[in-house]
Protein backbone atom coordinates (compact mmCIF):
# COMPACT_ATOMS: atom_id res chain seq x y z
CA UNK A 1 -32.06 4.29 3.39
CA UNK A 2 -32.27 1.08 1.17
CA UNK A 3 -32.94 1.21 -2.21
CA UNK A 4 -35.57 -0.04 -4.92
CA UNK A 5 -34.45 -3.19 -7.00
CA UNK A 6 -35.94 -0.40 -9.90
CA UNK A 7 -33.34 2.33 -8.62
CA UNK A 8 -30.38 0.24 -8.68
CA UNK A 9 -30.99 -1.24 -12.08
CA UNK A 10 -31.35 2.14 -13.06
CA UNK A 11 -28.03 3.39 -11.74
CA UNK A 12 -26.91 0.29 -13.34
CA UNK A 13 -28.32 1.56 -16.60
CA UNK A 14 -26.49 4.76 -16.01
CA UNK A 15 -23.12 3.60 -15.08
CA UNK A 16 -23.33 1.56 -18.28
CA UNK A 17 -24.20 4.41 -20.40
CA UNK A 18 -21.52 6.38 -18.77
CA UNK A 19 -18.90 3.16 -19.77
CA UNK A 20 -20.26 2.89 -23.33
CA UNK A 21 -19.78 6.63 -24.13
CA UNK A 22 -16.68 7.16 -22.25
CA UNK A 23 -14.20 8.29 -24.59
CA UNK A 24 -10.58 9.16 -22.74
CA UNK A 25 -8.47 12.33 -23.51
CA UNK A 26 -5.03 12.47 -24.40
CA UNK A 27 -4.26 13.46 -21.42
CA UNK A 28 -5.62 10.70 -19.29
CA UNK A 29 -3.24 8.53 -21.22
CA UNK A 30 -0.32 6.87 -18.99
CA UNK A 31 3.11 6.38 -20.07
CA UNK A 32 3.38 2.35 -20.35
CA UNK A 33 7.31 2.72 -19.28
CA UNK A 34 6.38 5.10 -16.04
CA UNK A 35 3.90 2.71 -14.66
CA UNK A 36 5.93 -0.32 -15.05
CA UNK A 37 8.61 2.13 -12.97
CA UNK A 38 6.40 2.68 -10.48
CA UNK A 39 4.97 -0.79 -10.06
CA UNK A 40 8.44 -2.15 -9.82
CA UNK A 41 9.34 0.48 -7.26
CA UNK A 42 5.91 -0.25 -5.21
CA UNK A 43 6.84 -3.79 -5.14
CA UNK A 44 10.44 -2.88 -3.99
CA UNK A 45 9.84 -1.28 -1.08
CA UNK A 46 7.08 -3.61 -0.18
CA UNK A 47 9.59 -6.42 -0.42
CA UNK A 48 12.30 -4.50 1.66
CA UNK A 49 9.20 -3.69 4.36
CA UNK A 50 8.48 -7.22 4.87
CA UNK A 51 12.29 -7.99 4.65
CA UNK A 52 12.74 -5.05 7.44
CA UNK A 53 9.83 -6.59 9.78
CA UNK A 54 11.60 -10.33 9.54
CA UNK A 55 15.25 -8.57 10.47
CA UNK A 56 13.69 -6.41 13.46
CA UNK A 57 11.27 -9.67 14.75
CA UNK A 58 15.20 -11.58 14.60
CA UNK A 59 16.34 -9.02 16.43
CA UNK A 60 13.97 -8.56 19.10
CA UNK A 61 13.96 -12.33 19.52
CA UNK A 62 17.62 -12.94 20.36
CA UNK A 63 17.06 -9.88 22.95
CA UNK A 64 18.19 -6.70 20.78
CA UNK A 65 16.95 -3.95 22.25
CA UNK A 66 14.71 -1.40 20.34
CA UNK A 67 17.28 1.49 20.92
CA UNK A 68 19.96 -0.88 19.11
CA UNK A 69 17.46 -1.84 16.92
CA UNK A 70 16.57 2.27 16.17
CA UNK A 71 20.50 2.76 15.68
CA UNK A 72 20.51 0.17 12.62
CA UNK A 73 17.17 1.65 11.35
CA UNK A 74 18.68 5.36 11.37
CA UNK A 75 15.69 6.53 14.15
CA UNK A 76 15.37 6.72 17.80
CA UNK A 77 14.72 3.45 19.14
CA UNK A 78 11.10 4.83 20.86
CA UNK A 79 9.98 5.46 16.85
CA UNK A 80 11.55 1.90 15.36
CA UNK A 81 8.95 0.56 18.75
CA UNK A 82 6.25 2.42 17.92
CA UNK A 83 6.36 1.32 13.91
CA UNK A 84 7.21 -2.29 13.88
CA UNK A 85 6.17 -3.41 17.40
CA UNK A 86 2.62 -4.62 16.20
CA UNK A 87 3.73 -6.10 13.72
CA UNK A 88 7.38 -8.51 14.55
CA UNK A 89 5.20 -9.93 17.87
């Protein structure tokens, strides 16, 4: 059911309220160095995805075979299909 103009400026009211007197605990706080860690090791293994997808769409285009392909991944060839087939055609 859509809402007033009046109802959602006053949730807006009330989310601002709940910024303005938001006051964080200790233990909400995150270690600068572990975050950094973790960003850096997100963007890792997003690199080496992307870098796995262009090596398997090489593959499959000079006529490797998914089972070879699965051998190189460390998985049955059936799994390495059904993971990157969507997205190296």
């Amino acid at each position: 059911m859509p809402r007033s103009v009046d109802e959602i400026l006053q949730h807006a009211d009330e989310l601002a309220a709940r910024f303005e007197d938001y006051e964080p605990l200790d233990a909400d706080e995150l270690d600068a160095n572990s975050v950094r860690q973790l960003r850096s090791a997100v963007q890792e293994r997003s690199d080496a995805e992307r870098h796995m997808i262009d090596a398997i769409r090489a593959a499959r285009a000079s006529g490797m075979s998914w089972s070879a392909i699965g051998m190189f991944v460390g998985t049955s060839g059936e799994a390495v299909r059904q993971r990157y087939s969507g997205k190296v055609a």
